[in-house]
C-alpha atoms as a PDB file:
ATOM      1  CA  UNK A   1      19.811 -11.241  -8.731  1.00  0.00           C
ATOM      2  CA  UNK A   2      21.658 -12.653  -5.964  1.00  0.00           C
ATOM      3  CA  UNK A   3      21.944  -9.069  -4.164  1.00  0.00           C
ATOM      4  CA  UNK A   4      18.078  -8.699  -4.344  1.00  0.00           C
ATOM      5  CA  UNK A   5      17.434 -11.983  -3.264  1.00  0.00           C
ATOM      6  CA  UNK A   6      20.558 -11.754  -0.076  1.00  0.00           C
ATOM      7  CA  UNK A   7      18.247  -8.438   0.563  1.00  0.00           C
ATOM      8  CA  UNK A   8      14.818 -10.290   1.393  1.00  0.00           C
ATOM      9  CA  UNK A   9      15.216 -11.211   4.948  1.00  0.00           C
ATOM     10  CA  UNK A  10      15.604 -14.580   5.178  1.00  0.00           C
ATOM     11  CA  UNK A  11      15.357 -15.676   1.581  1.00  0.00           C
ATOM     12  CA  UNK A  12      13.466 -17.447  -0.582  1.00  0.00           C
ATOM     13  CA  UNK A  13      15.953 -20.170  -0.764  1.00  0.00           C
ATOM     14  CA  UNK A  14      16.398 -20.185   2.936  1.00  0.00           C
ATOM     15  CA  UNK A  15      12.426 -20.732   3.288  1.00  0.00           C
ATOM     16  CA  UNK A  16      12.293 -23.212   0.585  1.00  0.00           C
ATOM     17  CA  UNK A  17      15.382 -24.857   2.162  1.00  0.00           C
ATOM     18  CA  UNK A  18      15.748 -26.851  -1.373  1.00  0.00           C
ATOM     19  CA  UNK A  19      18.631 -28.438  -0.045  1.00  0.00           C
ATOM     20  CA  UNK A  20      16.687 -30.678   3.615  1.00  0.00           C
ATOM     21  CA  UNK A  21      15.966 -33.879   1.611  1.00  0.00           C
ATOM     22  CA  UNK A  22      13.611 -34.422   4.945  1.00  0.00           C
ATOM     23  CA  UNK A  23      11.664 -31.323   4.298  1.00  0.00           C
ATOM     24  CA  UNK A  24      11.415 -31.438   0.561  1.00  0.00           C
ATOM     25  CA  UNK A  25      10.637 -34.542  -1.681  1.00  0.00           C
ATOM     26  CA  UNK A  26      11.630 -33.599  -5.484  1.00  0.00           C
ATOM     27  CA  UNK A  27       8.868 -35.709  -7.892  1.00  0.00           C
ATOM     28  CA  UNK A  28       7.729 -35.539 -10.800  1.00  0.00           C
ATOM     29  CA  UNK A  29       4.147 -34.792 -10.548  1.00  0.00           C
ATOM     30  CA  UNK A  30       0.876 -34.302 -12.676  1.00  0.00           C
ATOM     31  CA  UNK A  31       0.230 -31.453 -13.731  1.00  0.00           C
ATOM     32  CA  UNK A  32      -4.058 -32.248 -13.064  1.00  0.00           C
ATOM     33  CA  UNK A  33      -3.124 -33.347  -9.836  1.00  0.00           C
ATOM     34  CA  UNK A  34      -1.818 -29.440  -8.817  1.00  0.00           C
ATOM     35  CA  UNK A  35      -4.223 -26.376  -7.524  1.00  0.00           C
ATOM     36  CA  UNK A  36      -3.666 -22.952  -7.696  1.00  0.00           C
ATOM     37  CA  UNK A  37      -3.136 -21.351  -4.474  1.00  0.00           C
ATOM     38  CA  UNK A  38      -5.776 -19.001  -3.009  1.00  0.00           C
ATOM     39  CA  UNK A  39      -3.605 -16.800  -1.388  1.00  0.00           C
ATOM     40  CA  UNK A  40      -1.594 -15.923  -4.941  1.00  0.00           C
ATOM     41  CA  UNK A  41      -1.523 -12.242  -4.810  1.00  0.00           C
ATOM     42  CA  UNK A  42      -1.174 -11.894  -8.329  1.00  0.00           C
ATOM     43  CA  UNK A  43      -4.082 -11.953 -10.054  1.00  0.00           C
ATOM     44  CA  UNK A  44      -3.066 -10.932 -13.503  1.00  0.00           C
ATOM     45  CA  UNK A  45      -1.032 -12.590 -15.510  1.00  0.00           C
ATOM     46  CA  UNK A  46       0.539 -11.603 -19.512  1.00  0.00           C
ATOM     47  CA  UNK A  47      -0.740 -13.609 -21.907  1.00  0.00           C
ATOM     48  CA  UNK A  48       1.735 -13.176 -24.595  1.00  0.00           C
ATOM     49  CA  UNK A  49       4.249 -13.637 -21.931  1.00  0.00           C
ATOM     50  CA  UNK A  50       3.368 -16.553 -20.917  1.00  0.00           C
ATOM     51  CA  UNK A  51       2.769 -18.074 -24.518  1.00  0.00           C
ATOM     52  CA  UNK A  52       6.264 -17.365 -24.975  1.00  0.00           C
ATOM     53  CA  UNK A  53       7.327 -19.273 -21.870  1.00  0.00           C
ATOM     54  CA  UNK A  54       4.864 -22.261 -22.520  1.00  0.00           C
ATOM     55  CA  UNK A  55       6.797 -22.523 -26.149  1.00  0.00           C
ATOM     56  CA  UNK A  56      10.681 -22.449 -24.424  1.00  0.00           C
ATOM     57  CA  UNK A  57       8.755 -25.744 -21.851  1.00  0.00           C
ATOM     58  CA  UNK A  58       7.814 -27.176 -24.417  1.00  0.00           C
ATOM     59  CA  UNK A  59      10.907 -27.304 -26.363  1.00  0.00           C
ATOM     60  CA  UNK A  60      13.467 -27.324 -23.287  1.00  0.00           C
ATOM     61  CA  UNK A  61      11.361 -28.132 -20.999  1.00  0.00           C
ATOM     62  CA  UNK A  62      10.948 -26.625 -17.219  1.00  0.00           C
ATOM     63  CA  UNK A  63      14.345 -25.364 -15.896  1.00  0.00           C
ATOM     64  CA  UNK A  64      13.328 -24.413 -12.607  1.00  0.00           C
ATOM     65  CA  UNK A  65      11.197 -26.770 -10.963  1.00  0.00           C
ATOM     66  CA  UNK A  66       7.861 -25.573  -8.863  1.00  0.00           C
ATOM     67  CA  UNK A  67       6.718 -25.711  -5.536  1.00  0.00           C
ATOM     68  CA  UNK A  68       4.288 -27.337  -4.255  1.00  0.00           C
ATOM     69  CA  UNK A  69       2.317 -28.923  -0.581  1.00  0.00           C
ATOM     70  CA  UNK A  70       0.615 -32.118  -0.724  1.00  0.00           C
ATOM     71  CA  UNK A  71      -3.159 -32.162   0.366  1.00  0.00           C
ATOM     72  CA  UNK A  72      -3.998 -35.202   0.103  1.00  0.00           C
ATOM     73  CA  UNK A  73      -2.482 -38.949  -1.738  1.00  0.00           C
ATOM     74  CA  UNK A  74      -3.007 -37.337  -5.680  1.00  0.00           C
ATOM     75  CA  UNK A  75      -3.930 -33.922  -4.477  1.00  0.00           C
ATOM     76  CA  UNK A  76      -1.212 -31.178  -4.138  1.00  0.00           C
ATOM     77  CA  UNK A  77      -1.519 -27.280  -3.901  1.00  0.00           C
ATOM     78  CA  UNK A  78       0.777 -24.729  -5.772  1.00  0.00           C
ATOM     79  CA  UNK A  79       3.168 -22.509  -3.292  1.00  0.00           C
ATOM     80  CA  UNK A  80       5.420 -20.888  -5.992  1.00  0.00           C
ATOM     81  CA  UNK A  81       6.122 -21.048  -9.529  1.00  0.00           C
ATOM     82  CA  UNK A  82       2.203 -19.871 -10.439  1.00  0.00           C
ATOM     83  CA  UNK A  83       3.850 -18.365 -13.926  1.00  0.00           C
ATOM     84  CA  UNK A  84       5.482 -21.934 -15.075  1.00  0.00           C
ATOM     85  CA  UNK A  85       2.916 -23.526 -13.508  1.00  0.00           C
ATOM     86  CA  UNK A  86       0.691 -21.758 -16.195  1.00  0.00           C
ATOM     87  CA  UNK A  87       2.726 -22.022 -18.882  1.00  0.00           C
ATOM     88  CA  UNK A  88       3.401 -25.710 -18.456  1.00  0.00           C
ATOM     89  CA  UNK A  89      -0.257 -26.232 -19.016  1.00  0.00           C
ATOM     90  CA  UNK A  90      -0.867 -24.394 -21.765  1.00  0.00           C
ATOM     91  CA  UNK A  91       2.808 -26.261 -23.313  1.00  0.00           C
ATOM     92  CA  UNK A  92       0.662 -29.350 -23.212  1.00  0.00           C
ATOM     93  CA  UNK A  93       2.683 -31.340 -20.957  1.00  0.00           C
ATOM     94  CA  UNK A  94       1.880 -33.857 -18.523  1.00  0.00           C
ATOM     95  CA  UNK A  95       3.940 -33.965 -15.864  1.00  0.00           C
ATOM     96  CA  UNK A  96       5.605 -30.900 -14.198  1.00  0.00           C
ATOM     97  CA  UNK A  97       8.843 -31.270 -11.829  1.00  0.00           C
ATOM     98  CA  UNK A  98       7.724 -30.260  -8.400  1.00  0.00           C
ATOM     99  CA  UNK A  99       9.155 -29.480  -4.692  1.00  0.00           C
ATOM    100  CA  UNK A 100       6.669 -30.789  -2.220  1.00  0.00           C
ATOM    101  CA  UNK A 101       7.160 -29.441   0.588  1.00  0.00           C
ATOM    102  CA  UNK A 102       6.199 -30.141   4.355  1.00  0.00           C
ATOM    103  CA  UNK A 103       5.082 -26.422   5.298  1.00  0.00           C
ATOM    104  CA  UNK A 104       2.014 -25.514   7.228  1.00  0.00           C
ATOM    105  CA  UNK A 105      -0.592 -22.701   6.428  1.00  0.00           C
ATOM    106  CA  UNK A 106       1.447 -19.466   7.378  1.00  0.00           C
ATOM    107  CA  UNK A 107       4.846 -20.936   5.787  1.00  0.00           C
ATOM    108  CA  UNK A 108       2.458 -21.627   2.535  1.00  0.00           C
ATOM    109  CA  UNK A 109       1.317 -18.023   2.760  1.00  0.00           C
ATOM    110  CA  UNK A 110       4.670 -16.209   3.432  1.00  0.00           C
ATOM    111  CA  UNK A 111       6.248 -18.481   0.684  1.00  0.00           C
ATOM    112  CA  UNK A 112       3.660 -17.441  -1.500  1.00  0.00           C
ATOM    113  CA  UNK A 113       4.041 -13.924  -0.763  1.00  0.00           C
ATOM    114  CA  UNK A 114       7.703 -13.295  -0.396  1.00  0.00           C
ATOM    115  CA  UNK A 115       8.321 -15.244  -3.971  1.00  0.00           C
ATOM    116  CA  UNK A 116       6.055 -12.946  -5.785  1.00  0.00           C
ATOM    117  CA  UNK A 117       7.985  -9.458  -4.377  1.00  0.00           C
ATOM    118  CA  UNK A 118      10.876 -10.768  -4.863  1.00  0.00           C
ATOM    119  CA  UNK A 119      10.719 -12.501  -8.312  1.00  0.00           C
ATOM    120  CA  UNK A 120       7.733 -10.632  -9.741  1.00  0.00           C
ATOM    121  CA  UNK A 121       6.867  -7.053 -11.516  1.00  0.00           C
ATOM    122  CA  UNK A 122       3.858  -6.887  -9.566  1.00  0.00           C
ATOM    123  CA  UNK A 123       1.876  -3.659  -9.586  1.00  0.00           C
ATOM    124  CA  UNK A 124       1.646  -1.469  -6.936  1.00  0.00           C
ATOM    125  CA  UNK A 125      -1.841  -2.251  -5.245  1.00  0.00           C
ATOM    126  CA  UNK A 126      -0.920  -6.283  -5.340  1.00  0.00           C
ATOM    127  CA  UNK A 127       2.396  -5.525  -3.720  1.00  0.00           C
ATOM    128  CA  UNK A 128       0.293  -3.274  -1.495  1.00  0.00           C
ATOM    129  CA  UNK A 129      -2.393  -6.400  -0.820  1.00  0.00           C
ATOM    130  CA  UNK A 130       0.503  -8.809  -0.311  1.00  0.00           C
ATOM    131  CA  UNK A 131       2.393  -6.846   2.322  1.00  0.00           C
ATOM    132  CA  UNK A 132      -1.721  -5.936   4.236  1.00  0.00           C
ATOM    133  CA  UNK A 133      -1.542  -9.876   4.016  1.00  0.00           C
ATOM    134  CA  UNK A 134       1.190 -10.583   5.531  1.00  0.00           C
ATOM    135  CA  UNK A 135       0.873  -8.277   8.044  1.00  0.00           C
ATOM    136  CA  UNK A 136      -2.901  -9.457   9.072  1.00  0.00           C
ATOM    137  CA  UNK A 137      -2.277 -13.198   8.557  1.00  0.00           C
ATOM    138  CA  UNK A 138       1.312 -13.609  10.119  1.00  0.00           C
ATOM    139  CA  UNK A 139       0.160 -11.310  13.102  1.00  0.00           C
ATOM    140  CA  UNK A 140       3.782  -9.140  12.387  1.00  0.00           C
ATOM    141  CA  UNK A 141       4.267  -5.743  12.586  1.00  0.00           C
ATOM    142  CA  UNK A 142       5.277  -3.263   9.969  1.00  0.00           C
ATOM    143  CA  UNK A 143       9.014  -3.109  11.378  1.00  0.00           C
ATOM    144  CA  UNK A 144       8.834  -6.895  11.260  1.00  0.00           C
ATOM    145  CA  UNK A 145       7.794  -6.818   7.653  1.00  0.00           C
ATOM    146  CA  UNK A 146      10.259  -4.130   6.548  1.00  0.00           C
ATOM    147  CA  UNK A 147      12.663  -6.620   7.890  1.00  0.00           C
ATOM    148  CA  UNK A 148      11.315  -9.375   6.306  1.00  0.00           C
ATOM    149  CA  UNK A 149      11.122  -8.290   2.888  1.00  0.00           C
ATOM    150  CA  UNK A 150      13.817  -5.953   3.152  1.00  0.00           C
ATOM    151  CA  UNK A 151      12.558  -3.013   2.492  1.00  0.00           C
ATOM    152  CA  UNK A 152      12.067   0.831   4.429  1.00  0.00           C
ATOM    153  CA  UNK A 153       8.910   1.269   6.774  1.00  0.00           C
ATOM    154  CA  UNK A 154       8.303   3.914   5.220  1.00  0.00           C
ATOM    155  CA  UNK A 155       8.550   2.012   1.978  1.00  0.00           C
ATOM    156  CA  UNK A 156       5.489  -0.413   3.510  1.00  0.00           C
ATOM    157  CA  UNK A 157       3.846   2.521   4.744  1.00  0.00           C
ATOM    158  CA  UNK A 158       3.353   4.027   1.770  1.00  0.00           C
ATOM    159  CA  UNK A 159       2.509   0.804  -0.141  1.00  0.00           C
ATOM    160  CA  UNK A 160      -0.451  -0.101   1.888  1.00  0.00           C
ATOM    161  CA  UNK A 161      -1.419   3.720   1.969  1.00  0.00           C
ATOM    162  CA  UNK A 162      -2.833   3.153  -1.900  1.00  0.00           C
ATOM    163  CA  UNK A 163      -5.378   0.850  -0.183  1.00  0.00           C
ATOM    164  CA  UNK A 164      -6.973   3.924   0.802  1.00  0.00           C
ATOM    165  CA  UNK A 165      -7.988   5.371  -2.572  1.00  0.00           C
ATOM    166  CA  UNK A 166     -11.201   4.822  -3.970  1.00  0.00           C
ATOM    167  CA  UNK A 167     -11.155   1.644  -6.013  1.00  0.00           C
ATOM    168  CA  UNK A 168     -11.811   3.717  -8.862  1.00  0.00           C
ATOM    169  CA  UNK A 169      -8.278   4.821  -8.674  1.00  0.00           C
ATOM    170  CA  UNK A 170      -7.065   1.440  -7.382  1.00  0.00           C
ATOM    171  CA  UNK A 171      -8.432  -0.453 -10.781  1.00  0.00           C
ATOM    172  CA  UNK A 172      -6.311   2.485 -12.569  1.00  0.00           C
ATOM    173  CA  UNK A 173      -2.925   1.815 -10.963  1.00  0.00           C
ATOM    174  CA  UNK A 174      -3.310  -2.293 -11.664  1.00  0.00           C
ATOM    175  CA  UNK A 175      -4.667  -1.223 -15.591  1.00  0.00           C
ATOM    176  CA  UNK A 176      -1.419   0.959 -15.536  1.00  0.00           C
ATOM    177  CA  UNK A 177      -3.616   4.628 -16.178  1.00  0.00           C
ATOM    178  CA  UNK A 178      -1.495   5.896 -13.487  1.00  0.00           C
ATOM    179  CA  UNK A 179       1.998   5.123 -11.385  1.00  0.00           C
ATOM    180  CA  UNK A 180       2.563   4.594  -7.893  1.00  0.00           C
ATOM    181  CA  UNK A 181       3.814   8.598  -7.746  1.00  0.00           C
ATOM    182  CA  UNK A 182       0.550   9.948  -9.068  1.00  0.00           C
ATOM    183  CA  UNK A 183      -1.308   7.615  -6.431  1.00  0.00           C
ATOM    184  CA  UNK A 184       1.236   8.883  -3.616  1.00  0.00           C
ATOM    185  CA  UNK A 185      -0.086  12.540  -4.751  1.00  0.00           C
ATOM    186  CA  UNK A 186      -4.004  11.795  -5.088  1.00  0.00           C
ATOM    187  CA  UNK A 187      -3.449  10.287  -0.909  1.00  0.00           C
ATOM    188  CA  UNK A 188      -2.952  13.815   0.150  1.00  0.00           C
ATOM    189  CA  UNK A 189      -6.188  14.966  -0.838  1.00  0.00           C
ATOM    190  CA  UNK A 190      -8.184  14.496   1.787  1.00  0.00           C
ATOM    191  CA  UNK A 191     -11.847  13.603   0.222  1.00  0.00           C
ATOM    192  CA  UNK A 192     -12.296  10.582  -2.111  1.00  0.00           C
ATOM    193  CA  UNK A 193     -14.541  13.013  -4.753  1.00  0.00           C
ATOM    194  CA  UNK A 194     -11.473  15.156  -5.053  1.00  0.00           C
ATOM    195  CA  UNK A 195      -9.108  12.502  -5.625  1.00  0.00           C
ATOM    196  CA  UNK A 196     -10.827  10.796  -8.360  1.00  0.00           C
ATOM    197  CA  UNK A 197     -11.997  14.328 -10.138  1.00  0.00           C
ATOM    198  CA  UNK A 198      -8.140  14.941  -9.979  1.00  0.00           C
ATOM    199  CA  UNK A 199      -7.418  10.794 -11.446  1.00  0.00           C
ATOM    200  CA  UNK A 200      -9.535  11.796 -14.205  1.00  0.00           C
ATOM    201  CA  UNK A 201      -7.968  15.059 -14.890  1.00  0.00           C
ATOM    202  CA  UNK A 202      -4.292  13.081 -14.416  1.00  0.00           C
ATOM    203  CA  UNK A 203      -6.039  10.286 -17.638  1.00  0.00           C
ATOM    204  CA  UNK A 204      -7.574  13.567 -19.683  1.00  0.00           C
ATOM    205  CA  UNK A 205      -4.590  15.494 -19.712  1.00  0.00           C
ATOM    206  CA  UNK A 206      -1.537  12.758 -19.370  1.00  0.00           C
ATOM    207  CA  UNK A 207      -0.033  14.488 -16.715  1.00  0.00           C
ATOM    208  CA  UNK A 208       2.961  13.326 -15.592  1.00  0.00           C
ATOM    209  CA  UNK A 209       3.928  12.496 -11.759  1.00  0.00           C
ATOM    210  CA  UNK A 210       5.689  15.905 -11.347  1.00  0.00           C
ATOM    211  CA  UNK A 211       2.928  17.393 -13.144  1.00  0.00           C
ATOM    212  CA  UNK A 212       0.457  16.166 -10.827  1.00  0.00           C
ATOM    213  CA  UNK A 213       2.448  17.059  -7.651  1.00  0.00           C
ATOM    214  CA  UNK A 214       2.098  20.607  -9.089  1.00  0.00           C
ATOM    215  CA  UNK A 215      -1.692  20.485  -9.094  1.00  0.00           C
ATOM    216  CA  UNK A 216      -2.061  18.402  -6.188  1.00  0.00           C
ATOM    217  CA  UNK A 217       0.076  21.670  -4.367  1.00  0.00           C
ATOM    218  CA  UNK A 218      -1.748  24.585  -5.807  1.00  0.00           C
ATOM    219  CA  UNK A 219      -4.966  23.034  -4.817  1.00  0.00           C
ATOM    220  CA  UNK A 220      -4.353  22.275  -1.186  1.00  0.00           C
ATOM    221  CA  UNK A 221      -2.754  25.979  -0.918  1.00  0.00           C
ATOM    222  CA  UNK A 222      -6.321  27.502  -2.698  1.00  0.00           C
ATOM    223  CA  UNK A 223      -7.633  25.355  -0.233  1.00  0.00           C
ATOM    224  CA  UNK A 224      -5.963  26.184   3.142  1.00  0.00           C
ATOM    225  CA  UNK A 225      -6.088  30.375   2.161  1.00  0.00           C
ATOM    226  CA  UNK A 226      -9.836  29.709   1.720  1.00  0.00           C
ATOM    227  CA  UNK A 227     -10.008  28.123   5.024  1.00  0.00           C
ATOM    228  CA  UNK A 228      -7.930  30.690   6.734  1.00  0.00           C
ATOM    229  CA  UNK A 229      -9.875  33.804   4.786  1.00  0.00           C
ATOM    230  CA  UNK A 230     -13.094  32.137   6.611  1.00  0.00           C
ATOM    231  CA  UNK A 231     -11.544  31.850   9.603  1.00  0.00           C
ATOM    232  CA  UNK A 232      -9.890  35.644   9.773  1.00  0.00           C
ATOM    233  CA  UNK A 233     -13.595  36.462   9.033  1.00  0.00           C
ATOM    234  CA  UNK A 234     -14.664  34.560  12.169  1.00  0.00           C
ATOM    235  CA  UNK A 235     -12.458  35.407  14.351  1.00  0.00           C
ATOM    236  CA  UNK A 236     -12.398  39.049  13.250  1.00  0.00           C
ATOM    237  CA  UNK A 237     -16.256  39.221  14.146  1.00  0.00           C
ATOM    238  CA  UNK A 238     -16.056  37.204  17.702  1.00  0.00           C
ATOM    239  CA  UNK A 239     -13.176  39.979  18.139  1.00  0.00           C
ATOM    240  CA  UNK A 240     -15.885  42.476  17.931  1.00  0.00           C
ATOM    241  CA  UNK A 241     -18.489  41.319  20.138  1.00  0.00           C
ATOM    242  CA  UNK A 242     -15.927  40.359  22.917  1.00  0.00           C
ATOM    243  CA  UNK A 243     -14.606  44.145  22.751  1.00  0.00           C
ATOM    244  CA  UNK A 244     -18.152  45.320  22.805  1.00  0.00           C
ATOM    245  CA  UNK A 245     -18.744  42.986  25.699  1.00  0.00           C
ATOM    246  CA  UNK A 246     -15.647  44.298  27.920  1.00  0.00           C
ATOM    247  CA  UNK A 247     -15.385  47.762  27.153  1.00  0.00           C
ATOM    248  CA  UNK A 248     -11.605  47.360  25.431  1.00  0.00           C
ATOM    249  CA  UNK A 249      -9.989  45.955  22.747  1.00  0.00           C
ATOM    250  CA  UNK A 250      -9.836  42.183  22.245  1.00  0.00           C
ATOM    251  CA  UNK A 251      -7.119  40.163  20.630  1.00  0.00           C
ATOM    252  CA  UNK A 252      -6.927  36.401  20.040  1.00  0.00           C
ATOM    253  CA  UNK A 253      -4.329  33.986  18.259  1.00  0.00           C
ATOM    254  CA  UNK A 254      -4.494  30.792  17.035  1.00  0.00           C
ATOM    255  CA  UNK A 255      -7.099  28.884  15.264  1.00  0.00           C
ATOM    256  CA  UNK A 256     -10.702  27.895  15.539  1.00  0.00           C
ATOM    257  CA  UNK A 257      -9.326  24.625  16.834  1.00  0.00           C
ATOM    258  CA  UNK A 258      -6.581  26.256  19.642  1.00  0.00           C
ATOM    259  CA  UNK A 259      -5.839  29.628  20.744  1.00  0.00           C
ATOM    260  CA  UNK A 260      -5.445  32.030  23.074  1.00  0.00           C
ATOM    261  CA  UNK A 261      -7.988  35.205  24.012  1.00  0.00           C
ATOM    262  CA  UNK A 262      -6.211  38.055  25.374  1.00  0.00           C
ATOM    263  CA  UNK A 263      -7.653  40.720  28.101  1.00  0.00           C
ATOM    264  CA  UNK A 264      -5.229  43.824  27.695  1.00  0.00           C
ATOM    265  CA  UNK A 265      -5.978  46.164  30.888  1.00  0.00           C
ATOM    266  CA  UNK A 266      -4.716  49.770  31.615  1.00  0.00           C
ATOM    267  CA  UNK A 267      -4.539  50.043  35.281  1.00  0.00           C
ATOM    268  CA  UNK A 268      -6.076  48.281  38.501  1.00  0.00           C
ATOM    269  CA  UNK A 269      -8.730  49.678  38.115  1.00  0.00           C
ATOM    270  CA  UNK A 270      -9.157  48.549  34.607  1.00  0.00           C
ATOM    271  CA  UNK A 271      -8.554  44.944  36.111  1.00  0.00           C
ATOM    272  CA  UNK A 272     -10.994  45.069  38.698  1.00  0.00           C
ATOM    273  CA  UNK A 273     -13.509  46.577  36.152  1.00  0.00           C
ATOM    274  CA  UNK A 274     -12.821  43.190  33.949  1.00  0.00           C
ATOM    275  CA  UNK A 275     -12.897  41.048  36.725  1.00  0.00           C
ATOM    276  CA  UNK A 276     -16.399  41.954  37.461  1.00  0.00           C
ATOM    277  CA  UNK A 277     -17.571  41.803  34.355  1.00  0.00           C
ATOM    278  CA  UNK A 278     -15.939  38.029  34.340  1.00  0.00           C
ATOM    279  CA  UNK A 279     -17.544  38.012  37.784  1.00  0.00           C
ATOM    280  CA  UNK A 280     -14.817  36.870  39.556  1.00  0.00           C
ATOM    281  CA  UNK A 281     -14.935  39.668  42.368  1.00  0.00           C
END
């Protein structure tokens, strides 16, 4: 625990800064008097999980206290701890020991944040909603939140990619139909029909991530010798007419996108004869 949490930038703990007596005030604090915080990424949370927690409060009460911003003189707002915050309330009890700390509204929202990732099992597509938060709210760049959260860019990258895929498949990955590795698969299909005819397929048939990487393979392959097959066909008959056109035979390269056109000649003359069909001379 303490290698993951050494591994997040700066830290939970160094945010929170639980030891500044100036910059936190430890209370006890009513648990009506506390809001949820808007910016909570998850949104989901297990009910028989937190029954089970509610019934340890409620005998041993809370062992790690929450934390919270004041709003106003009774009025406070939740920053972390959204899980015993829950649980407290549905253990009955009144009072709920509380942090309140003196942060403003992007400390509140990378607190927020950062706790989740690093305390809870999120699933993929609220990780990947957190870390498009962070980065449109705190202004940062990737590299900056790779840093931050201690992670890969490539890592981020491919976390905010799943915000991409039809919601369709999005609502699958949070109702656990499908793992980040299918999702990673389904993003190289390029049209959103295909990906979710291939989702379903993934549900239908239970196919497993390596699985899936198989079909997701064999059908971009049918696909690209289709596309080349047209495009030999195309090419093949613009061949044609340009060797009609100059008398000689006509070779290109490339694609319909970039490539080259070649002129072969024989002689001078043959050049001069091109030339003035190109009407150059």
């Amino acid at each position: 625990m303490v290698t993951k949490r050494n591994s997040l930038g700066r830290g939970l703990g160094s945010l929170l800064n639980n030891n500044n007596q100036n910059n936190n005030l430890f209370k006890e604090i009513n648990i009506n008097q506390i809001e949820i915080n808007p910016n909570q990424p998850r949104k989901k949370f297990n009910d028989k999980s937190l029954k089970e927690l509610s019934i340890s409060i409620k005998n041993y009460g809370i062992i790690q206290p929450i934390t919270v911003r004041k709003l106003s003189e009774n009025r406070f707002q939740l920053i972390s701890g959204e899980r015993r915050f829950r649980a407290s309330k549905l253990s009955g009890i009144q009072t709920i020991p509380s942090f309140i700390k003196d942060a403003d509204e992007k400390e509140i929202l990378e607190l927020a944040l950062i706790e989740n990732i690093q305390r809870e099992d999120l699933n993929s597509i609220e990780i990947s909603v957190s870390y498009k938060k962070l980065l449109d709210d705190l202004k940062i760049s990737q590299d900056e939140l790779a840093e931050k959260v201690g992670k890969n860019r490539s890592t981020i990258n491919n976390y905010l990619r799943l915000l991409k895929l039809p919601p369709t498949i999005q609502n699958g990955i949070i109702e656990n139909k499908i793992h980040m590795g299918h999702a990673r698969s389904l993003i190289t299909i390029e049209k959103s029909e295909a990906q979710i005819e291939i989702y379903n397929t993934i549900i239908k048939r239970g196919l497993s991530v390596r699985k899936t990487e198989d079909l997701v393979r064999s059908l971009i392959k049918i696909k690209k010798n289709k596309k080349n097959l047209l495009r030999s066909k195309e090419i093949e008959k613009l061949e044609g007419k340009l060797s009609s056109h100059f008398g000689t035979k006509i070779y290109t390269s490339g694609n319909n996108n970039k490539g080259k056109i070649i002129i072969p000649y024989n002689s001078t003359n043959d050049l001069n004869r091109i030339l003035e069909i190109l009407d150059i001379i």
